[in-house]
PDB file of N, CA and C in Angstrom:
ATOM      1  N   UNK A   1       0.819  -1.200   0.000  1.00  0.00           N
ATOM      2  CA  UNK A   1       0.000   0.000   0.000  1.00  0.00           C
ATOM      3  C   UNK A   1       0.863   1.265   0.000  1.00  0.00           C
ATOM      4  N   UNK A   2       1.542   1.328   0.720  1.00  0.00           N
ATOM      5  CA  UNK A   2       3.021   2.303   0.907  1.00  0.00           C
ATOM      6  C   UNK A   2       3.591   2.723  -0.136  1.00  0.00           C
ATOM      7  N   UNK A   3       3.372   1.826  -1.461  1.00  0.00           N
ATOM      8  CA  UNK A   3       4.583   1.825  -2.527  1.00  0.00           C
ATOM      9  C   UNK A   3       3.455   2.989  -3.144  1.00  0.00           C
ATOM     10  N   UNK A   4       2.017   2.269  -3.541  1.00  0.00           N
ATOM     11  CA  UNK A   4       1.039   3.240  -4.342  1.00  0.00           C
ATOM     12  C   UNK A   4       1.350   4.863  -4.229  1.00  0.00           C
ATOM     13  N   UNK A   5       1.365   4.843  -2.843  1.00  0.00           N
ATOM     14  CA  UNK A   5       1.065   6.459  -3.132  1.00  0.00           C
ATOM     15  C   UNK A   5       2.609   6.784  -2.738  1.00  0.00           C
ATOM     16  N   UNK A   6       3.686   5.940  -3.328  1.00  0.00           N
ATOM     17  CA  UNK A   6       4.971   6.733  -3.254  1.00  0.00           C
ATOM     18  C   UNK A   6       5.225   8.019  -3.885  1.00  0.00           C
ATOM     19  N   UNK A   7       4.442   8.049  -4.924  1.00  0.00           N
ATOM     20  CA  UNK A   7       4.556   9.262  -5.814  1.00  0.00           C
ATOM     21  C   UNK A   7       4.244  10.334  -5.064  1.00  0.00           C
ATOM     22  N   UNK A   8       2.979  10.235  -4.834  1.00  0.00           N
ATOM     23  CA  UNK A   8       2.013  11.469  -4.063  1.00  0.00           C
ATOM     24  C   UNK A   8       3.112  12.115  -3.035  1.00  0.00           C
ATOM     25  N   UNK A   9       3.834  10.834  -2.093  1.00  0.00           N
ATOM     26  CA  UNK A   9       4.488  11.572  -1.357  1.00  0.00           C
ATOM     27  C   UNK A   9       6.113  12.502  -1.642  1.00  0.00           C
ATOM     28  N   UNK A  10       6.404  11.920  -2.774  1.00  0.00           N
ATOM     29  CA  UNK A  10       7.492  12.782  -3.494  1.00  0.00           C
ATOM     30  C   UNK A  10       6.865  13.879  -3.922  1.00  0.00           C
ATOM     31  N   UNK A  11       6.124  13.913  -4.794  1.00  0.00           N
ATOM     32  CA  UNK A  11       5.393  15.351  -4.986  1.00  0.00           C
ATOM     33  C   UNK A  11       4.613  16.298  -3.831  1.00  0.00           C
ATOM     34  N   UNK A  12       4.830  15.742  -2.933  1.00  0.00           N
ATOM     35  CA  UNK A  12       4.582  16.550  -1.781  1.00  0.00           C
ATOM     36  C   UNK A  12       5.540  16.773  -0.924  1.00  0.00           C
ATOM     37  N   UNK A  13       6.360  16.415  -1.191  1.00  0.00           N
ATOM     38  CA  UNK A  13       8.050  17.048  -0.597  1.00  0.00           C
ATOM     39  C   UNK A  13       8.090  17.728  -1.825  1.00  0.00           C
ATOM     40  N   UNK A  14       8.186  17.748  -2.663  1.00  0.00           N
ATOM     41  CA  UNK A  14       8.476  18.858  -4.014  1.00  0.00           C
ATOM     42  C   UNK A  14       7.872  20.182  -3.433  1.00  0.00           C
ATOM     43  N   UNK A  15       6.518  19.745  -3.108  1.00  0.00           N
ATOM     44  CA  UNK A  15       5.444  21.124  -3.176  1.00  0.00           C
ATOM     45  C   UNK A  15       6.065  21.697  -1.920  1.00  0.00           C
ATOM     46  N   UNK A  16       6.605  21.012  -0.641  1.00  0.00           N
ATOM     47  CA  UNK A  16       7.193  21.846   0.075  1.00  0.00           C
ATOM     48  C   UNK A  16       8.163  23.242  -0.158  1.00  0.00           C
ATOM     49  N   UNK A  17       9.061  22.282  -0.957  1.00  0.00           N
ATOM     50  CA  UNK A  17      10.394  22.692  -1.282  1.00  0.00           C
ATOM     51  C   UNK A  17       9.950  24.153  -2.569  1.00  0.00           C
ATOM     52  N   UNK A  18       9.593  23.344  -3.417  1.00  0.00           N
ATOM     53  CA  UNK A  18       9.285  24.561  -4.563  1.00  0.00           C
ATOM     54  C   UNK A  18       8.859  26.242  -4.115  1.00  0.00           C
ATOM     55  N   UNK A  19       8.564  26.383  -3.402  1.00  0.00           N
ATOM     56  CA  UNK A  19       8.521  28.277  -3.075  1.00  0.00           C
ATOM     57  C   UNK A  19       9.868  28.461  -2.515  1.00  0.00           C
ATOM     58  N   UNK A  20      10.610  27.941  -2.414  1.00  0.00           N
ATOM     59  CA  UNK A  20      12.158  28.492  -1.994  1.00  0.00           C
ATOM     60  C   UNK A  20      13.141  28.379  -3.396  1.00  0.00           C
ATOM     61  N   UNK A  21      12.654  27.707  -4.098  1.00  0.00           N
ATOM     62  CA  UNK A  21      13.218  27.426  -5.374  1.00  0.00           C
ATOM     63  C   UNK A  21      12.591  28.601  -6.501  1.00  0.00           C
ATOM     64  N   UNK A  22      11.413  28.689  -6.269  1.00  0.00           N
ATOM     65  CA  UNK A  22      10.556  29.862  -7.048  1.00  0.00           C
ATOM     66  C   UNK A  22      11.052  30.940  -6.915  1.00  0.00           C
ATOM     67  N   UNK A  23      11.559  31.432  -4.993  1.00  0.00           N
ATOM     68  CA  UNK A  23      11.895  32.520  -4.568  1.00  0.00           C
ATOM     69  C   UNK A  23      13.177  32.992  -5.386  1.00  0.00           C
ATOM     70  N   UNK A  24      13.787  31.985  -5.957  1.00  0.00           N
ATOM     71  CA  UNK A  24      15.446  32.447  -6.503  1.00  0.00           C
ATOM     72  C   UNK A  24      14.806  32.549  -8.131  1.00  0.00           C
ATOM     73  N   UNK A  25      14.062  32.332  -8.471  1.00  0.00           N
ATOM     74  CA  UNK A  25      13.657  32.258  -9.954  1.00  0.00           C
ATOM     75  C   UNK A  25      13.716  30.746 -10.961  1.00  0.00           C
ATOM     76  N   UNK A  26      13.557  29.565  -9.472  1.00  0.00           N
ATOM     77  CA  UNK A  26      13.377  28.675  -9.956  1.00  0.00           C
ATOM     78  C   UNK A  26      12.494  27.818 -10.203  1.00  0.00           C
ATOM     79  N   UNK A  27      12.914  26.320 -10.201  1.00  0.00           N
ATOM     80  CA  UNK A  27      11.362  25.355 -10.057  1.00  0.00           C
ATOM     81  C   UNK A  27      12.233  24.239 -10.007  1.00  0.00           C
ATOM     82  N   UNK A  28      10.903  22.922  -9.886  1.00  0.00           N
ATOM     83  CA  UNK A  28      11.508  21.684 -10.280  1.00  0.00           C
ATOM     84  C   UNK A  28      10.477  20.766 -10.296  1.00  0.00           C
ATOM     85  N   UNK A  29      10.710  19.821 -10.867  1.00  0.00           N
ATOM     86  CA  UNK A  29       9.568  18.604 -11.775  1.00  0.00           C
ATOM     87  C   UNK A  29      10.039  17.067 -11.429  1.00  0.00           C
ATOM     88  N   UNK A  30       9.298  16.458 -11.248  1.00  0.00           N
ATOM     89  CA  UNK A  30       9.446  15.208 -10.544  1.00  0.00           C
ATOM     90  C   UNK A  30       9.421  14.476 -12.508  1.00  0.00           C
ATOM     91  N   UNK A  31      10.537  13.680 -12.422  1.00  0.00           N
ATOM     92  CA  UNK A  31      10.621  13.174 -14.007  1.00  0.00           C
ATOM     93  C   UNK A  31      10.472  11.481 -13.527  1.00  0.00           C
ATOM     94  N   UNK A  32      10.823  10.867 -13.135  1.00  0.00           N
ATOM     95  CA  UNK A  32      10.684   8.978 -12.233  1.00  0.00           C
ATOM     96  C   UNK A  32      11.071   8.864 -11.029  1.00  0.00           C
ATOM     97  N   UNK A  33      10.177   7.869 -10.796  1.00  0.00           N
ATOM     98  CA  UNK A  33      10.565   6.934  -9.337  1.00  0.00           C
ATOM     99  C   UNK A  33      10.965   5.930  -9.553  1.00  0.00           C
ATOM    100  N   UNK A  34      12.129   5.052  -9.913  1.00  0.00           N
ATOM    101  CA  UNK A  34      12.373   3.883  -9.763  1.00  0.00           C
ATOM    102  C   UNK A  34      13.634   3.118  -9.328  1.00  0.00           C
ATOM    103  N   UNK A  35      13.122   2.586  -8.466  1.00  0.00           N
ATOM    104  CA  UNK A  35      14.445   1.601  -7.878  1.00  0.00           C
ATOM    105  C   UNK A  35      15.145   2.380  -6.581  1.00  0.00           C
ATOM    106  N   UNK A  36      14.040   3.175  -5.692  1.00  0.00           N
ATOM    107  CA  UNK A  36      14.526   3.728  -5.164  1.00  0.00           C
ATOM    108  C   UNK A  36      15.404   4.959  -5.146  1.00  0.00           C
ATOM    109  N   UNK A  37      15.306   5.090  -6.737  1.00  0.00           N
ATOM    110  CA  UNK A  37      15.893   6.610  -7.553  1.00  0.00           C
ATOM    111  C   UNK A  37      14.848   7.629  -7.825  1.00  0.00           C
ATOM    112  N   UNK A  38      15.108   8.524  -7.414  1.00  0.00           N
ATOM    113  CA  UNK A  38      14.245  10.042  -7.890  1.00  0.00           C
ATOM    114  C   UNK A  38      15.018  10.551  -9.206  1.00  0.00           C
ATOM    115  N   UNK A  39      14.480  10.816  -9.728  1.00  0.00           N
ATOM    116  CA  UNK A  39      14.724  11.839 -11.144  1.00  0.00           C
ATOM    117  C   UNK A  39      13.855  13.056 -11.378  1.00  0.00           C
ATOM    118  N   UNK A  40      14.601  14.318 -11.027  1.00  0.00           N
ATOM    119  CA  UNK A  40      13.959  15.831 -10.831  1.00  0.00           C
ATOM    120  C   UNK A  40      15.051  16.303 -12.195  1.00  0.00           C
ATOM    121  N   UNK A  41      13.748  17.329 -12.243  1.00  0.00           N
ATOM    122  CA  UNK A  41      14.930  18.129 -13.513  1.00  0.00           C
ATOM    123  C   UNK A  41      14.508  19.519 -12.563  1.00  0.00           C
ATOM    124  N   UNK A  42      15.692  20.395 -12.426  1.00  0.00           N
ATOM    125  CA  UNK A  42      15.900  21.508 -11.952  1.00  0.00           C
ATOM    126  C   UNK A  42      15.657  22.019 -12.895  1.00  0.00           C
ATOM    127  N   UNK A  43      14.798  23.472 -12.768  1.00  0.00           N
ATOM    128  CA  UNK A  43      14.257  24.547 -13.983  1.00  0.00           C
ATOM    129  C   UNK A  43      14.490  26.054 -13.904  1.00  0.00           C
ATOM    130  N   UNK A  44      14.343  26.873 -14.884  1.00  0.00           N
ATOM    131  CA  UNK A  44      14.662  28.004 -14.256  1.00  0.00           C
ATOM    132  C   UNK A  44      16.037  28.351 -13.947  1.00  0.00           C
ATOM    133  N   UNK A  45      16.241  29.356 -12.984  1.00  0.00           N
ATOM    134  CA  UNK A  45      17.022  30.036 -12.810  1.00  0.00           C
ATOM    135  C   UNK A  45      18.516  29.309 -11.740  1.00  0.00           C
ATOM    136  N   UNK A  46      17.042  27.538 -11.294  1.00  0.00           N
ATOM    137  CA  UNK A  46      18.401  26.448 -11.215  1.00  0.00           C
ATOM    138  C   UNK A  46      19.311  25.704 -11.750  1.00  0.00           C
ATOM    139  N   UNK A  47      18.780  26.176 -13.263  1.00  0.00           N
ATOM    140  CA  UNK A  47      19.843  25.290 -14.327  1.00  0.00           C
ATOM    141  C   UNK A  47      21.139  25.941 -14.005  1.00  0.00           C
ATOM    142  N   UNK A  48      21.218  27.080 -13.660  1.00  0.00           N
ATOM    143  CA  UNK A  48      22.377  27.532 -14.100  1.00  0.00           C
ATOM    144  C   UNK A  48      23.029  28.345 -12.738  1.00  0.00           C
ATOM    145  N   UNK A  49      22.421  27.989 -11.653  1.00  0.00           N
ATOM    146  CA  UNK A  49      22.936  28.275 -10.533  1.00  0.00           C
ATOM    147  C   UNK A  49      24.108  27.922 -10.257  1.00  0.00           C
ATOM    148  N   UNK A  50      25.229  28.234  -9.550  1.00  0.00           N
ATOM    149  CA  UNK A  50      26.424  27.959  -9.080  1.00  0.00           C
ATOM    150  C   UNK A  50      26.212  26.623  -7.744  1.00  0.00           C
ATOM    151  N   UNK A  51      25.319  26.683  -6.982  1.00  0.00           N
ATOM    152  CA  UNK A  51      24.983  26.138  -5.828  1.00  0.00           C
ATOM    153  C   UNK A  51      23.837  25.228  -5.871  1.00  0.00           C
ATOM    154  N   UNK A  52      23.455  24.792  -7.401  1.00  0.00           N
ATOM    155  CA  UNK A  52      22.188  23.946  -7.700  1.00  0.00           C
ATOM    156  C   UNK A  52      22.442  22.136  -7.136  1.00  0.00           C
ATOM    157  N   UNK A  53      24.177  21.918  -6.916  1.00  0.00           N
ATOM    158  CA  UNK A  53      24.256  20.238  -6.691  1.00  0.00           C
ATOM    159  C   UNK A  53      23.702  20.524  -4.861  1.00  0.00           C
ATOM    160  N   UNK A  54      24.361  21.930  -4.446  1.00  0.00           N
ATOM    161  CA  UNK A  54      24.271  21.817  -2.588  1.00  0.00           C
ATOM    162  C   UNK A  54      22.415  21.535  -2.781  1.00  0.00           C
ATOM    163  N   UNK A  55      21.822  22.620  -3.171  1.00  0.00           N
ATOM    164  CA  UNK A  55      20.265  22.549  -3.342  1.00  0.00           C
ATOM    165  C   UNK A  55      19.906  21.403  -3.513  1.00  0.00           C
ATOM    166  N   UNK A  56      20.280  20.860  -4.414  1.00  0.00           N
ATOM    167  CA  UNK A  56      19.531  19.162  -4.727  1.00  0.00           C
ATOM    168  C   UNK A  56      19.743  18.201  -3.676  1.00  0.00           C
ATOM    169  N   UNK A  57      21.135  18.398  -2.675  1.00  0.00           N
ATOM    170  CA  UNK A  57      21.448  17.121  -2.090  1.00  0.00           C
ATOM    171  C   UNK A  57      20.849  18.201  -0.227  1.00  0.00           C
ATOM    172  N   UNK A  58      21.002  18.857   0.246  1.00  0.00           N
ATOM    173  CA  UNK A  58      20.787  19.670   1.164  1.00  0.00           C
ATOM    174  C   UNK A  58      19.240  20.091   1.462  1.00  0.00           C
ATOM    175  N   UNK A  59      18.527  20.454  -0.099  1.00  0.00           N
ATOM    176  CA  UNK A  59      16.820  20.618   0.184  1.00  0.00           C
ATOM    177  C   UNK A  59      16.273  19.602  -0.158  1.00  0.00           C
ATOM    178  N   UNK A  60      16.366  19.435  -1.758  1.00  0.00           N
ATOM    179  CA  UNK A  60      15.471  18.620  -2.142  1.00  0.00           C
ATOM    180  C   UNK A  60      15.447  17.061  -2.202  1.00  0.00           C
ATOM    181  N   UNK A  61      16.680  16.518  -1.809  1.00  0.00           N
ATOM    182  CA  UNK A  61      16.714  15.355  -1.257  1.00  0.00           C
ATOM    183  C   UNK A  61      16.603  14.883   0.344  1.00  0.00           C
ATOM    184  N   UNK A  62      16.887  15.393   0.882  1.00  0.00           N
ATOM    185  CA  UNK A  62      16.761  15.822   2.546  1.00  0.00           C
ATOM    186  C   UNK A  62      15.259  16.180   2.610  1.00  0.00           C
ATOM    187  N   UNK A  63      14.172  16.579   1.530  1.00  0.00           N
ATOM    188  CA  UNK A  63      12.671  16.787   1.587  1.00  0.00           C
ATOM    189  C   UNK A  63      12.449  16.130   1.480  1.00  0.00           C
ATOM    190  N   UNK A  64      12.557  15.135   0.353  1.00  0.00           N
ATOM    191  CA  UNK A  64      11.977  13.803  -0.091  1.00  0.00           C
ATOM    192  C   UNK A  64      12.411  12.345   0.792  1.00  0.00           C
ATOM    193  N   UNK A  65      13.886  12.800   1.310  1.00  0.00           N
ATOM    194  CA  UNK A  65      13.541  11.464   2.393  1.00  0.00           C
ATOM    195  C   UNK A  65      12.840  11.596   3.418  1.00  0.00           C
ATOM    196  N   UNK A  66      12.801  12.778   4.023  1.00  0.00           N
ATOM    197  CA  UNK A  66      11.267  13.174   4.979  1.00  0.00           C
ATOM    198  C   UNK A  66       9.834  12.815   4.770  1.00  0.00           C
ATOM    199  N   UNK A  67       9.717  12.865   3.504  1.00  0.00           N
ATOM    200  CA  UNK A  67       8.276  12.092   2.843  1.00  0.00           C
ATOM    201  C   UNK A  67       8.532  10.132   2.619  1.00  0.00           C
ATOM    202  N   UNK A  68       9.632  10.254   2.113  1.00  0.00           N
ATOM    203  CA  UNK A  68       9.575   9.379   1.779  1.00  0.00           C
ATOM    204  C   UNK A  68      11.187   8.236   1.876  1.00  0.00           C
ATOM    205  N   UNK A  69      10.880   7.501   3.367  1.00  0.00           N
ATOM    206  CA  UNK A  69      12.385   7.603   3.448  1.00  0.00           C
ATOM    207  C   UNK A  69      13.506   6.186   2.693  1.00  0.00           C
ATOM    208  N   UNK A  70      12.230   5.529   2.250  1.00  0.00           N
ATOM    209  CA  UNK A  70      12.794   4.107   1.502  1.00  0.00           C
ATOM    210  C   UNK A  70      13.783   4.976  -0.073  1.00  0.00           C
ATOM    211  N   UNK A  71      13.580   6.373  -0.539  1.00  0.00           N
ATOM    212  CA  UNK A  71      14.462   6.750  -1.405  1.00  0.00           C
ATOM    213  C   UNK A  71      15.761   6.714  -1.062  1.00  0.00           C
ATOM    214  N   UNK A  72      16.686   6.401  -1.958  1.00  0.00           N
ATOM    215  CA  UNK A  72      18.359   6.042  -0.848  1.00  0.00           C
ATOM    216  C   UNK A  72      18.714   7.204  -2.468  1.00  0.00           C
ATOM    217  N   UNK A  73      19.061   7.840  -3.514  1.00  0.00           N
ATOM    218  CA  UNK A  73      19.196   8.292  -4.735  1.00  0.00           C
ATOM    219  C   UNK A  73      18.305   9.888  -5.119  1.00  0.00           C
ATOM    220  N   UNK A  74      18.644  10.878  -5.198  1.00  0.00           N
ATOM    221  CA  UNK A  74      17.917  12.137  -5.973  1.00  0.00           C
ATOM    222  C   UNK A  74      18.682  12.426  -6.853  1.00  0.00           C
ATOM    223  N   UNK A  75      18.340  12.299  -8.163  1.00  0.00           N
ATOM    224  CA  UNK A  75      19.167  12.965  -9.245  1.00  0.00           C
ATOM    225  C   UNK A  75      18.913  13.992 -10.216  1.00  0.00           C
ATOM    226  N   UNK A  76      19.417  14.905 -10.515  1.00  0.00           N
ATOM    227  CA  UNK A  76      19.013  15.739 -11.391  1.00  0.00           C
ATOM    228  C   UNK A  76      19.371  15.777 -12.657  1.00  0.00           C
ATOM    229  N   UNK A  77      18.046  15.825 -13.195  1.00  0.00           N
ATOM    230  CA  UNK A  77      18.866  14.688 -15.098  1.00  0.00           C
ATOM    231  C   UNK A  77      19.254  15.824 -15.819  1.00  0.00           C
ATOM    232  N   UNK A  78      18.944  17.128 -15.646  1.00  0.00           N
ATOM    233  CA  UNK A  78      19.299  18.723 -16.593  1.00  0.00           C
ATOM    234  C   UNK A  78      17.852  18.773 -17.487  1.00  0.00           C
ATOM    235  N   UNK A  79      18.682  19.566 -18.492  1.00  0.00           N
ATOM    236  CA  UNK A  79      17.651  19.831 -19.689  1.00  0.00           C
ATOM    237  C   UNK A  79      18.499  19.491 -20.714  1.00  0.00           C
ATOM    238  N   UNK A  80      17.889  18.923 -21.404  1.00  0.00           N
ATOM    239  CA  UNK A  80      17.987  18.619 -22.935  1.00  0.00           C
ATOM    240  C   UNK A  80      18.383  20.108 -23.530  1.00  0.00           C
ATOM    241  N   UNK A  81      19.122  20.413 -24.124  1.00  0.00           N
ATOM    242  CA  UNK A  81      18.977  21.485 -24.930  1.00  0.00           C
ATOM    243  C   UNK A  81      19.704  20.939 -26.436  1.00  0.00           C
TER     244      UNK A  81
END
């Protein structure tokens, strides 16, 4: 039952996190869950931040094991350009 709404609870550590990310002129998007791996793409004004790996491993992974603590992996895949 736990596993079902694994999602819900990653996207609700996102929704935490995202107004501090907005506040700098950013965002971020939940891209998979699997295998105990998160895949976020940082957006905005975090692509190109100097301090976007501390952010990913300091907020937004440190959020999501709070929701959800069987994640052991947060990665940030970029953007395609």
């Amino acid at each position: 039952m736990r596993k079902s709404n694994l999602k819900d609870r990653i996207e609700k550590a996102l929704d935490e996190i995202r107004p501090f990310l907005e506040n700098d002129g950013g965002d971020i998007s939940l891209i998979e869950v699997k295998n105990k791996t998160v895949k976020v793409r940082l957006e905005g004004a975090c692509t190109t931040c100097s301090v976007n790996q501390m952010t990913l491993k300091t907020g937004v992974e440190m959020t999501i094991k709070k929701y959800a603590p069987e994640i052991e992996n947060v990665i940030n895949i970029g953007i395609n350009i």
